[in-house]
N, C-alpha and C. Protein backbone atom coordinates (compact mmCIF):
# COMPACT_ATOMS: atom_id res chain seq x y z
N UNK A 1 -6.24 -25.44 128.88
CA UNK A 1 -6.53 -25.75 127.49
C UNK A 1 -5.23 -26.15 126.79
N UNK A 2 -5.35 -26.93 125.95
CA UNK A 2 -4.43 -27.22 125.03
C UNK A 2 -4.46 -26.60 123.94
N UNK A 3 -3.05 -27.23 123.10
CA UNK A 3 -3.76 -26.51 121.92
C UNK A 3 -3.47 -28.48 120.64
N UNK A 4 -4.05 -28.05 119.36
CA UNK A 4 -4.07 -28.85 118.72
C UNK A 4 -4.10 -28.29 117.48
N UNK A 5 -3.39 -29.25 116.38
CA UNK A 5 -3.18 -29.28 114.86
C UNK A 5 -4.00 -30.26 114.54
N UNK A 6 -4.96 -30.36 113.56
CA UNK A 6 -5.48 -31.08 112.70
C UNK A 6 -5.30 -30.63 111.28
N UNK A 7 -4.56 -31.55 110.48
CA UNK A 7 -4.54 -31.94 109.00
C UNK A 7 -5.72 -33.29 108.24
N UNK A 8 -5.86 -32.46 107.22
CA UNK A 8 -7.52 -32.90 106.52
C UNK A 8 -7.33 -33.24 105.18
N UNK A 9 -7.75 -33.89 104.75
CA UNK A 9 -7.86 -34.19 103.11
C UNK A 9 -9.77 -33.93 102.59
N UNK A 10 -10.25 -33.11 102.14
CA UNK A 10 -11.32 -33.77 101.44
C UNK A 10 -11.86 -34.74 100.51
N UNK A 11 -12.67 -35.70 100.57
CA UNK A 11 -13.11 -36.50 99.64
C UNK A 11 -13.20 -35.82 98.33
N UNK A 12 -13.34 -36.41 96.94
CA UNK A 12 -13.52 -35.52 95.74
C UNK A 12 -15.10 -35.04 95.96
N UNK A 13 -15.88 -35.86 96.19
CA UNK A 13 -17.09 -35.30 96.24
C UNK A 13 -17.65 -34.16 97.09
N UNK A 14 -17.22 -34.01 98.18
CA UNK A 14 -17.04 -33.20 98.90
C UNK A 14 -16.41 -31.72 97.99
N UNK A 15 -15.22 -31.83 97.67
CA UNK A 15 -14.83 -30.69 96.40
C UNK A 15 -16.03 -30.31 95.50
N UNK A 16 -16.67 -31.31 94.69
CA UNK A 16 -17.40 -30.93 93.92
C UNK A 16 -18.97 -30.41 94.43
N UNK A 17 -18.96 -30.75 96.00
CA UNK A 17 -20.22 -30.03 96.53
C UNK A 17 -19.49 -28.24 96.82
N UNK A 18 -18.23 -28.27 97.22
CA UNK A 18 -17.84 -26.70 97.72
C UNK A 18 -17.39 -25.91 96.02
N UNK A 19 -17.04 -26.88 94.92
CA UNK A 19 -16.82 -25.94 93.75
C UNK A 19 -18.64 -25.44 93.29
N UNK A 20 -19.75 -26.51 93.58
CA UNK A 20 -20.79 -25.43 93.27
C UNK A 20 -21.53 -24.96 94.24
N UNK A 21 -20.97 -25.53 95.53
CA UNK A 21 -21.40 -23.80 96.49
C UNK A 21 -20.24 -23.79 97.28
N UNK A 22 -19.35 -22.70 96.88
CA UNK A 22 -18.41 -22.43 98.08
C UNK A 22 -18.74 -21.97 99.41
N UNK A 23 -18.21 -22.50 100.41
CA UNK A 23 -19.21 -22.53 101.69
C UNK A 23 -17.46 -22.03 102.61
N UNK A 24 -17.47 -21.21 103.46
CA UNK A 24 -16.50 -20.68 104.63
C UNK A 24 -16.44 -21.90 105.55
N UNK A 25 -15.86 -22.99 105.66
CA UNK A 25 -16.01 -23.50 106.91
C UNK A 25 -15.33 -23.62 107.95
N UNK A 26 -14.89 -22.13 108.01
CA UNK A 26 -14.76 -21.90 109.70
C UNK A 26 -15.60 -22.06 110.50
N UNK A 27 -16.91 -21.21 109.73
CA UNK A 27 -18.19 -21.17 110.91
C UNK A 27 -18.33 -22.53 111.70
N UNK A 28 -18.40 -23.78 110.45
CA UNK A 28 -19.12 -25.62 110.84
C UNK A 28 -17.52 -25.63 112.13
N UNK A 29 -16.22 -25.37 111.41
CA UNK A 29 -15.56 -25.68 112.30
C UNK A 29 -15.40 -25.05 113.77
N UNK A 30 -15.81 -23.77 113.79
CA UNK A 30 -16.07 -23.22 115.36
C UNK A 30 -16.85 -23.97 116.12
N UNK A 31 -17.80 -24.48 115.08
CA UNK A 31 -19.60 -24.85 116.10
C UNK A 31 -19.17 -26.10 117.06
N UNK A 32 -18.20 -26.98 115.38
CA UNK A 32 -18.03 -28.35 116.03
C UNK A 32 -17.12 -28.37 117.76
N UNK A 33 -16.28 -27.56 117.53
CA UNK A 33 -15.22 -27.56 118.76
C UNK A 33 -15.74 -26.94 119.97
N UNK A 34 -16.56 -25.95 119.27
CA UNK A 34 -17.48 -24.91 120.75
C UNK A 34 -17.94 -25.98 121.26
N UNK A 35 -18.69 -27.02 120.90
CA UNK A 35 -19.67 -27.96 121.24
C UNK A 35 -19.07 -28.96 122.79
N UNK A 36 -17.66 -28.59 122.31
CA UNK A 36 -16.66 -29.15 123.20
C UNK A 36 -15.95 -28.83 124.25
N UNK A 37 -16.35 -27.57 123.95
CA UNK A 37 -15.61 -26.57 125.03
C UNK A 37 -14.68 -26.01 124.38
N UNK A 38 -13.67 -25.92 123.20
CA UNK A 38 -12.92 -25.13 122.89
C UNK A 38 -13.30 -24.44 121.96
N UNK A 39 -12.29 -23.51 121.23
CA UNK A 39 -12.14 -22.74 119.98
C UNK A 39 -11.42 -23.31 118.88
N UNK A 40 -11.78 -22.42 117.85
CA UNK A 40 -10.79 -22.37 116.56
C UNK A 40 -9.98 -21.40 116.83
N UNK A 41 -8.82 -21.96 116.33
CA UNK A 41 -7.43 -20.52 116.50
C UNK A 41 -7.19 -20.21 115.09
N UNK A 42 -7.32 -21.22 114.13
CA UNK A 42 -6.81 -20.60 112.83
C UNK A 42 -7.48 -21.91 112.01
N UNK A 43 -7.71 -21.75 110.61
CA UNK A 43 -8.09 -22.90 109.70
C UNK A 43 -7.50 -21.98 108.22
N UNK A 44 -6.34 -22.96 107.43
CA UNK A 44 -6.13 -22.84 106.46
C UNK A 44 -6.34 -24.11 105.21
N UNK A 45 -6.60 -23.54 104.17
CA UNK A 45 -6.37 -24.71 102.90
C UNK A 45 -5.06 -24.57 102.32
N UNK A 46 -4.49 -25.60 101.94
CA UNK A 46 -2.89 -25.60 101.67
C UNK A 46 -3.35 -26.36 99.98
N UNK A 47 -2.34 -26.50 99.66
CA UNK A 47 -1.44 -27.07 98.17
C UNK A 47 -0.73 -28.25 98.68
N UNK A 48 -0.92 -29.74 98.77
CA UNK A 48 0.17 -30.53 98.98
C UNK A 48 -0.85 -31.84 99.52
N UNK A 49 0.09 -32.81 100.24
CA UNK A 49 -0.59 -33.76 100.68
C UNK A 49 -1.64 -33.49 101.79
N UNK A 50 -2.25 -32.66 102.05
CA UNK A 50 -3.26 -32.56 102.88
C UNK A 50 -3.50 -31.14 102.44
N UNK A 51 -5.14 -31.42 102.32
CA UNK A 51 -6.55 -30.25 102.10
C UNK A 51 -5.83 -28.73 102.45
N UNK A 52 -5.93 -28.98 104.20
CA UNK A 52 -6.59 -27.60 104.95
C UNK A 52 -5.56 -28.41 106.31
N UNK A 53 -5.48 -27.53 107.08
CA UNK A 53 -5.43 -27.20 108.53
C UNK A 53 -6.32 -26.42 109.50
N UNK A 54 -6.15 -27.24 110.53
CA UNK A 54 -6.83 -26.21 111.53
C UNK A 54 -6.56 -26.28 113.03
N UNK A 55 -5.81 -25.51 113.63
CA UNK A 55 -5.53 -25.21 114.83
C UNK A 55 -6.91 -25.10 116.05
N UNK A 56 -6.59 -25.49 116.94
CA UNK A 56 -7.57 -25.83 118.19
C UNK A 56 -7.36 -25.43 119.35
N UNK A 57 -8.19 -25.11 120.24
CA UNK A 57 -8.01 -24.86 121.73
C UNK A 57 -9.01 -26.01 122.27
N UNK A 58 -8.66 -26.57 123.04
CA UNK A 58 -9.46 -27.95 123.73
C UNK A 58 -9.19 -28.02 124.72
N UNK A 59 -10.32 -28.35 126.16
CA UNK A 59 -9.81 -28.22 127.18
C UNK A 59 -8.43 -29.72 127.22
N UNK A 60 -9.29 -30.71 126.51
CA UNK A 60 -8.33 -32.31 127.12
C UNK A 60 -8.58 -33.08 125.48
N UNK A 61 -7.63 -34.41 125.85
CA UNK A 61 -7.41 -34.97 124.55
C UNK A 61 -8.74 -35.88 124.20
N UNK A 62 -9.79 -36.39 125.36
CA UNK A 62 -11.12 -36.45 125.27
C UNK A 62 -11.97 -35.69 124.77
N UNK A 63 -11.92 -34.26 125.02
CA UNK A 63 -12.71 -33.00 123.68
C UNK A 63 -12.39 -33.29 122.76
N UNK A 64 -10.87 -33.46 122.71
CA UNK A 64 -10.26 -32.97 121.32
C UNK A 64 -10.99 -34.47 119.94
N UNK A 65 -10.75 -35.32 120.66
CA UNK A 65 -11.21 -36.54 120.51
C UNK A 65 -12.36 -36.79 119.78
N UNK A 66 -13.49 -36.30 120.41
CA UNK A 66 -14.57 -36.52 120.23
C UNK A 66 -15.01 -35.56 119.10
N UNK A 67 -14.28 -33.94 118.84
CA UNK A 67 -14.38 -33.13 117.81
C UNK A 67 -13.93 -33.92 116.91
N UNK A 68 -12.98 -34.92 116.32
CA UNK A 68 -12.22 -35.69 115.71
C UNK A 68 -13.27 -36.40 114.79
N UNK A 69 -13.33 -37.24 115.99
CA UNK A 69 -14.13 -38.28 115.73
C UNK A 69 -15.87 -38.20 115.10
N UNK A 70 -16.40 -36.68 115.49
CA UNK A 70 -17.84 -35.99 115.00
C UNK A 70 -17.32 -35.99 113.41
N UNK A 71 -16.42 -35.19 113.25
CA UNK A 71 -16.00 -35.14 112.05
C UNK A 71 -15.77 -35.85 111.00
N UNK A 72 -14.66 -36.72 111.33
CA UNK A 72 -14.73 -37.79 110.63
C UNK A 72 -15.96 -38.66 110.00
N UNK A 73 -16.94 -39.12 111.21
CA UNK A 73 -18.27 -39.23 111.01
C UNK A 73 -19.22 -38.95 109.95
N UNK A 74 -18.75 -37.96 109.73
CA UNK A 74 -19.75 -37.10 108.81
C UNK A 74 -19.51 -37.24 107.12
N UNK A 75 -18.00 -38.45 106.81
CA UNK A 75 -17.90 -38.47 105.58
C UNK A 75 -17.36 -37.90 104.67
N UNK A 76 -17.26 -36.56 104.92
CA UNK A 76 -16.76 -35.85 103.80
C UNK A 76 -15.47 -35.32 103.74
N UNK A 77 -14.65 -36.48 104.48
CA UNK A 77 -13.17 -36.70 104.83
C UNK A 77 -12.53 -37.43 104.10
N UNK A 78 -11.14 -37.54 103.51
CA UNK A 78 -10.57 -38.66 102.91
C UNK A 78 -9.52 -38.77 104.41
N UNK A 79 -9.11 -38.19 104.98
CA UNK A 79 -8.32 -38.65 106.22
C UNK A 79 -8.27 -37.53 106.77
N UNK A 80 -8.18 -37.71 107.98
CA UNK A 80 -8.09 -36.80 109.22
C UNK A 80 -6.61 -36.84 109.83
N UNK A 81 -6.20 -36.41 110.14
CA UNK A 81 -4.98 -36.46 111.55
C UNK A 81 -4.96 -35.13 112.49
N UNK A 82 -5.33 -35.98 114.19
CA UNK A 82 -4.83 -34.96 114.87
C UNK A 82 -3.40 -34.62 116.01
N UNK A 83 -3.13 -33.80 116.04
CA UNK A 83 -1.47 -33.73 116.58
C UNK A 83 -1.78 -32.97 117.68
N UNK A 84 -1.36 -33.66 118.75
CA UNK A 84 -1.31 -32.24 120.16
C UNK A 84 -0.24 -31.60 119.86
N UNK A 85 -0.10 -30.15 120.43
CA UNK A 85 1.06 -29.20 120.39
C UNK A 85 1.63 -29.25 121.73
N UNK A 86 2.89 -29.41 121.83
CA UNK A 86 3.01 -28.58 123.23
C UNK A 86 4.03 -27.72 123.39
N UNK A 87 3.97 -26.71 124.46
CA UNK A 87 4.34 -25.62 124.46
C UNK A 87 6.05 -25.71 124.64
N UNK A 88 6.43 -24.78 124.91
CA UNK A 88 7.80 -24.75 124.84
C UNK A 88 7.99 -25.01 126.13
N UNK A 89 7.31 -24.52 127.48
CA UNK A 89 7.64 -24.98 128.88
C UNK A 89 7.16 -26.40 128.24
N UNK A 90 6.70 -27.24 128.45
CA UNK A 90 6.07 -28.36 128.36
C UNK A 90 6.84 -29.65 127.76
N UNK A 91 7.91 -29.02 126.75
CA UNK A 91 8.98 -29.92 126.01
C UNK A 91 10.15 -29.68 127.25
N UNK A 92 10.38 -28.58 127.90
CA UNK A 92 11.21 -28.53 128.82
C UNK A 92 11.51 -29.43 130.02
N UNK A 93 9.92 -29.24 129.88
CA UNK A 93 9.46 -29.86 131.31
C UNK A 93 9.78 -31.68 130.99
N UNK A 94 9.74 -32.11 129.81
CA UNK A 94 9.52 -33.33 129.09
C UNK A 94 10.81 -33.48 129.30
N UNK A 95 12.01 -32.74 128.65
CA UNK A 95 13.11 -33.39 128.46
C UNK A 95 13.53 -32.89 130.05
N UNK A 96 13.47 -32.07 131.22
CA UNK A 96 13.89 -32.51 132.35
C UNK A 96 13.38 -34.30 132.86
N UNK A 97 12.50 -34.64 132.48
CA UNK A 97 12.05 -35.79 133.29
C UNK A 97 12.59 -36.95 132.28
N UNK A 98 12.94 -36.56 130.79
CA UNK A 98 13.92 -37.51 130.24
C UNK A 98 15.36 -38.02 130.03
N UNK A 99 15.41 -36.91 130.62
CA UNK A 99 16.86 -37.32 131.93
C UNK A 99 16.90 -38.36 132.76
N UNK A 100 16.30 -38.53 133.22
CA UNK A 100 15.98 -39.30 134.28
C UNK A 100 15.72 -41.05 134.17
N UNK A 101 15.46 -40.82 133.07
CA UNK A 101 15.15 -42.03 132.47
C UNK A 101 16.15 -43.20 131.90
N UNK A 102 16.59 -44.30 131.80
CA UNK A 102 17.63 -44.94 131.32
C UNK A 102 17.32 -45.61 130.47
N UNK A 103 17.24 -45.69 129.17
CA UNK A 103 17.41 -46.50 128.31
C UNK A 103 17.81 -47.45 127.66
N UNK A 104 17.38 -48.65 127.13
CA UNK A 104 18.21 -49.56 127.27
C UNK A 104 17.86 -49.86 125.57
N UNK A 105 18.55 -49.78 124.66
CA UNK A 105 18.30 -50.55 123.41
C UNK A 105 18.07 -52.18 123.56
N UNK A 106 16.94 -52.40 122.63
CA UNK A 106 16.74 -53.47 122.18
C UNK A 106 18.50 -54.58 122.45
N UNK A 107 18.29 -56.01 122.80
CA UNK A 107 18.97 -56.44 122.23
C UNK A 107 20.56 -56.07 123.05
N UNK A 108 20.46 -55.06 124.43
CA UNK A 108 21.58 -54.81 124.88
C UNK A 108 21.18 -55.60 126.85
N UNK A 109 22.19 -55.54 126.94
CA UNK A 109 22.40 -56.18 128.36
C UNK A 109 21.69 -55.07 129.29
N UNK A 110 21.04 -55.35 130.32
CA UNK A 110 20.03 -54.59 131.22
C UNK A 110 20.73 -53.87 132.20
């Protein structure tokens, strides 16, 4: 499993359906991801350029994907973004194999 960050904005209308019924939506957000094979790990609403957050367990970036994309679907989004996480072995593992690699800037001799 992976894990994943999604940042959310709600539409205004959307606000004005949860200011006259405030609704928990962890529950919609468990169902959607269970559906997929993963979990919810955490869902917060923030103060700033984006709504809410919500952390994910997904087996692959095809689950994760398709939870994304259900969502979005449904409208009552002003923007979505999702971010894979990866672990601390996993950046390790990344920058051993970016070693390896040679780089060549734009615009420089090969």
């Amino acid at each position: 499993m992976s894990l994943y960050l999604t940042r959310f904005s709600y539409t205004p209308a959307t606000w004005a359906k949860l200011i006259a019924n405030p609704e928990d939506r962890r529950a919609a957000a468990t169902n959607y991801i269970e559906a997929v094979g993963g979990s919810l790990q955490g869902f917060w609403y923030a103060l700033g350029e984006h709504d809410a957050y919500a952390l994910y367990d997904a087996p692959d970036n095809v689950a994760m994907a398709a939870n994304s994309l259900a969502i979005s679907a449904g409208g009552a989004l002003s923007s979505l973004e999702t971010i894979p996480l990866l672990t601390v072995e996993e950046t390790l593992e990344a920058l051993g194999k970016a070693g390896s690699i040679t780089y060549r800037p734009p615009g420089t001799e090969g």
